[in-house]
N, C-alpha and C. Protein backbone atom coordinates (compact mmCIF):
# COMPACT_ATOMS: atom_id res chain seq x y z
N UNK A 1 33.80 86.93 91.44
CA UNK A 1 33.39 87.52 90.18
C UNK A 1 33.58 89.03 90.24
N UNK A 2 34.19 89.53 89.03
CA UNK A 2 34.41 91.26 88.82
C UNK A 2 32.90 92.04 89.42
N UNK A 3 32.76 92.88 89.98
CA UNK A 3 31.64 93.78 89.76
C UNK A 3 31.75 94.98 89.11
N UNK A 4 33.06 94.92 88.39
CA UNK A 4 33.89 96.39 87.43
C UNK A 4 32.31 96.40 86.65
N UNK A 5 31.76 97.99 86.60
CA UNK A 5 30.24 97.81 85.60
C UNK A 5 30.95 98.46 84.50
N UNK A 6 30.12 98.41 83.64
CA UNK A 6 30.06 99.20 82.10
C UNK A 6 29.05 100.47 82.81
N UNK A 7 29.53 101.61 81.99
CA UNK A 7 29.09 102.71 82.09
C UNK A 7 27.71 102.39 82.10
N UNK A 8 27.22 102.13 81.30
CA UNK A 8 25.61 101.58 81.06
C UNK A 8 24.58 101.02 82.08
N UNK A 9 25.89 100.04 82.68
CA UNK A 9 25.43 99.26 84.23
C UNK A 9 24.82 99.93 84.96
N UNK A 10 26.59 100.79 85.04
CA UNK A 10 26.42 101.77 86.08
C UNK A 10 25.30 102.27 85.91
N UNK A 11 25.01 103.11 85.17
CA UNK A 11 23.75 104.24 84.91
C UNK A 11 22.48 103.18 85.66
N UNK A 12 22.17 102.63 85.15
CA UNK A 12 21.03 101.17 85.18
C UNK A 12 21.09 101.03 86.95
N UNK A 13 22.15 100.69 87.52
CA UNK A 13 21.99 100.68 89.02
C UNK A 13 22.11 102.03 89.57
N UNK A 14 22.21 102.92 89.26
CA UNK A 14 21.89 104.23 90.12
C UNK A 14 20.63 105.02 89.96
N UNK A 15 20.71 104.78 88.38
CA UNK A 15 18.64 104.89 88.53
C UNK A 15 17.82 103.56 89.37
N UNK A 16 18.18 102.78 89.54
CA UNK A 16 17.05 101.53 90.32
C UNK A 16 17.79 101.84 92.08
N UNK A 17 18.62 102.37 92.14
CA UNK A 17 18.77 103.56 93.91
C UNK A 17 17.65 104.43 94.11
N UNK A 18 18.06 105.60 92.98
CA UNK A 18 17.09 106.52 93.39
C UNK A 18 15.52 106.15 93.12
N UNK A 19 15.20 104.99 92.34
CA UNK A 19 14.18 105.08 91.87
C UNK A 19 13.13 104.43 93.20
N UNK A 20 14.11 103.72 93.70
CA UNK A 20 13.74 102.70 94.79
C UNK A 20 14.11 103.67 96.58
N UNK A 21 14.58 104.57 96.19
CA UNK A 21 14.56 105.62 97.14
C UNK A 21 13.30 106.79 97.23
N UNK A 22 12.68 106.99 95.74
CA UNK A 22 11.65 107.83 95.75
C UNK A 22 10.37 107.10 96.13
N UNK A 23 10.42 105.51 95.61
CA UNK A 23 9.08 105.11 95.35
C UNK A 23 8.89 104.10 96.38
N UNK A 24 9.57 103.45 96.95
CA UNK A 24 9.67 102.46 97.92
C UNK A 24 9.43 101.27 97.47
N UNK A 25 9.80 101.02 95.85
CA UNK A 25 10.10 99.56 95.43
C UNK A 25 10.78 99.57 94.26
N UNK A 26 11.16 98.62 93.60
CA UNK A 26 12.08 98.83 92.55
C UNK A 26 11.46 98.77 91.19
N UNK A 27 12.05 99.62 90.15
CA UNK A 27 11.31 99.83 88.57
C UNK A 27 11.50 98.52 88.20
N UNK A 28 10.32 99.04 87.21
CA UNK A 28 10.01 97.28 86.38
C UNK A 28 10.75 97.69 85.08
N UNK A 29 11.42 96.50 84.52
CA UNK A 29 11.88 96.62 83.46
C UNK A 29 11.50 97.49 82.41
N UNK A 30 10.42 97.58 82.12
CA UNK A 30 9.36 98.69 81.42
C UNK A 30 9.84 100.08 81.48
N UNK A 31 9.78 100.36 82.74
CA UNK A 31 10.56 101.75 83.47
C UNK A 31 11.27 102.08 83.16
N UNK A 32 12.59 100.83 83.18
CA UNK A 32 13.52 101.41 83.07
C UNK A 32 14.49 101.16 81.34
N UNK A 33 13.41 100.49 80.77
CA UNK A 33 13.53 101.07 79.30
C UNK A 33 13.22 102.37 79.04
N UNK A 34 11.94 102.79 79.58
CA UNK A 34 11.11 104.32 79.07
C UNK A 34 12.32 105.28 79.83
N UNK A 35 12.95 105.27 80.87
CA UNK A 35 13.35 106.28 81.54
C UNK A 35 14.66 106.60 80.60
N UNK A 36 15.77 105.40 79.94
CA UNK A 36 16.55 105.39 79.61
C UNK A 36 16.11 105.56 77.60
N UNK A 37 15.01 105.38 77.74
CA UNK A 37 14.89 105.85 75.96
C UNK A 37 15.17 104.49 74.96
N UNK A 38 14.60 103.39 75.44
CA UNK A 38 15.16 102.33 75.08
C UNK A 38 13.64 101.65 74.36
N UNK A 39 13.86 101.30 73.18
CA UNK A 39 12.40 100.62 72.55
C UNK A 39 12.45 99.53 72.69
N UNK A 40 13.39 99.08 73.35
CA UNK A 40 12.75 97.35 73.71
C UNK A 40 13.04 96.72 75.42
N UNK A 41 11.90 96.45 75.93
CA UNK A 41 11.62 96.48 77.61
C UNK A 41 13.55 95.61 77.31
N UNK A 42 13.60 94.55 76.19
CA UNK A 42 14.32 93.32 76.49
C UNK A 42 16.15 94.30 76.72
N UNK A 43 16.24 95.20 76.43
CA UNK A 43 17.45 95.88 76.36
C UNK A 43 17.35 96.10 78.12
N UNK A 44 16.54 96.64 78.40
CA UNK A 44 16.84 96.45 79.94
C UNK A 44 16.87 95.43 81.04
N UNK A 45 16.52 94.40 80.67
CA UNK A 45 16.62 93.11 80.88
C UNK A 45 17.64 92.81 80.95
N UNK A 46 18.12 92.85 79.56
CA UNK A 46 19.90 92.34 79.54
C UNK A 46 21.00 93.11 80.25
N UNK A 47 20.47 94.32 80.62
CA UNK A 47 21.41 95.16 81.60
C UNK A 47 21.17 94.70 82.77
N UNK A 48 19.87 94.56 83.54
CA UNK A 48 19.33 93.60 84.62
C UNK A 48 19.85 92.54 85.25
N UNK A 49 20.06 91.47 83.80
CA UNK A 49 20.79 89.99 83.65
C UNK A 49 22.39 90.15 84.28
N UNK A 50 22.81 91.54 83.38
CA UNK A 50 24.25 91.13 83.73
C UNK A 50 24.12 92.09 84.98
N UNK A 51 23.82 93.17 86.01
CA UNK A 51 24.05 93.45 86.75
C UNK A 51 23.60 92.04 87.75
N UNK A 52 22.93 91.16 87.56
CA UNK A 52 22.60 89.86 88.12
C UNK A 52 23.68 89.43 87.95
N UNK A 53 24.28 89.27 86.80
CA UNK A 53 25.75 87.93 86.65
C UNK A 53 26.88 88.73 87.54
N UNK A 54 27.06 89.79 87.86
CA UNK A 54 27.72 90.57 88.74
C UNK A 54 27.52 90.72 90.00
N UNK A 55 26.62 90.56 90.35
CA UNK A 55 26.23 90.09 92.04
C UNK A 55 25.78 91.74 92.53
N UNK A 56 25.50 92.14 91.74
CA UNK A 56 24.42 93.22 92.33
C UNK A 56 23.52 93.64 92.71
N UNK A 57 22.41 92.65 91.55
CA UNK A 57 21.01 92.99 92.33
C UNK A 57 21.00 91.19 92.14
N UNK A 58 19.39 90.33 92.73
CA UNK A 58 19.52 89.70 92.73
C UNK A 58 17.74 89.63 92.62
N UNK A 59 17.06 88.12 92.15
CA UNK A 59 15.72 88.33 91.97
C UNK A 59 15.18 87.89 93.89
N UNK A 60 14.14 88.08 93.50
CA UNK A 60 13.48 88.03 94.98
C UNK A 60 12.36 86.80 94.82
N UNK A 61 11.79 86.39 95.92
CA UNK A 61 10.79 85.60 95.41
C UNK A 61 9.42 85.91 94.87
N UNK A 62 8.88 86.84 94.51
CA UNK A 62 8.27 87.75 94.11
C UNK A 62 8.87 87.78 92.75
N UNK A 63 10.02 87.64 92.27
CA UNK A 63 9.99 87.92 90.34
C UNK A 63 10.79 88.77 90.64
N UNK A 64 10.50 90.12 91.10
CA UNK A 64 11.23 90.94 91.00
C UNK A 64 13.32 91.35 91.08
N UNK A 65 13.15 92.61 91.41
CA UNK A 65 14.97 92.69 91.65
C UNK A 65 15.15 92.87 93.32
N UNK A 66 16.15 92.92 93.59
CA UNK A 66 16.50 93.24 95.49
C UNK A 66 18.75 93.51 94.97
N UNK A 67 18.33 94.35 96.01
CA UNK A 67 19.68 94.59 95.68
C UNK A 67 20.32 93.67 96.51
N UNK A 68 22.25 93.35 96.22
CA UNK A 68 22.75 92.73 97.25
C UNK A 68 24.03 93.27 97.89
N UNK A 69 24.77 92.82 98.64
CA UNK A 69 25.26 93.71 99.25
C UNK A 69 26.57 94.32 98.47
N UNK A 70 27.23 93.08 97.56
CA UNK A 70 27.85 93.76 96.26
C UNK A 70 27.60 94.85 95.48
N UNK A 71 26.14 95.97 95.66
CA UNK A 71 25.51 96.44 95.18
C UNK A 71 26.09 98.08 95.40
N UNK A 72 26.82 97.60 96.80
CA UNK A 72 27.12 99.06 97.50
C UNK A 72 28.70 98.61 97.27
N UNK A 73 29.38 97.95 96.96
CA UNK A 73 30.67 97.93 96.34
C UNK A 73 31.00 98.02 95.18
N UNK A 74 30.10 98.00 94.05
CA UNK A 74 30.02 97.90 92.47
C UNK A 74 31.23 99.42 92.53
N UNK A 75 31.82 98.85 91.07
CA UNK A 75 32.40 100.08 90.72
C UNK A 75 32.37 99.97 89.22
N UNK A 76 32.65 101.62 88.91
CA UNK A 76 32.50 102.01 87.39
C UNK A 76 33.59 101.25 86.57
């Protein structure tokens, strides 16, 4: 499967790097609507989803995101 991102992606996985570099876990969808200026949590979700259908991040058993190792090969 491509991991070519959309600009958007992109943006979306380099804030959940640093964000997960400052804080020592990864933003909640919530986050990363407010950070990006977005009025609906579900818009970041769907960026979420497809950086998921791309093999980038992946859920954890916990709910949450985890990155994968496609994550450090993604390109713009």
């Amino acid at each position: 499967m491509s991991t070519a991102l959309t600009e958007k992606q992109a943006s979306v996985l380099a804030y959940m790097r640093e964000f997960q570099a400052s804080n020592d876990n990864m933003p909640t969808d919530r986050t990363i609507a407010t950070h990006f200026g977005w009025a609906s949590v579900n818009s970041a979700f769907e960026q979420l989803r497809a950086l998921e259908r791309k093999g980038c991040i992946e859920r954890n058993a916990q709910g949450g995101w985890r990155f994968t190792r496609a994550a450090a090969e993604a390109t713009t």
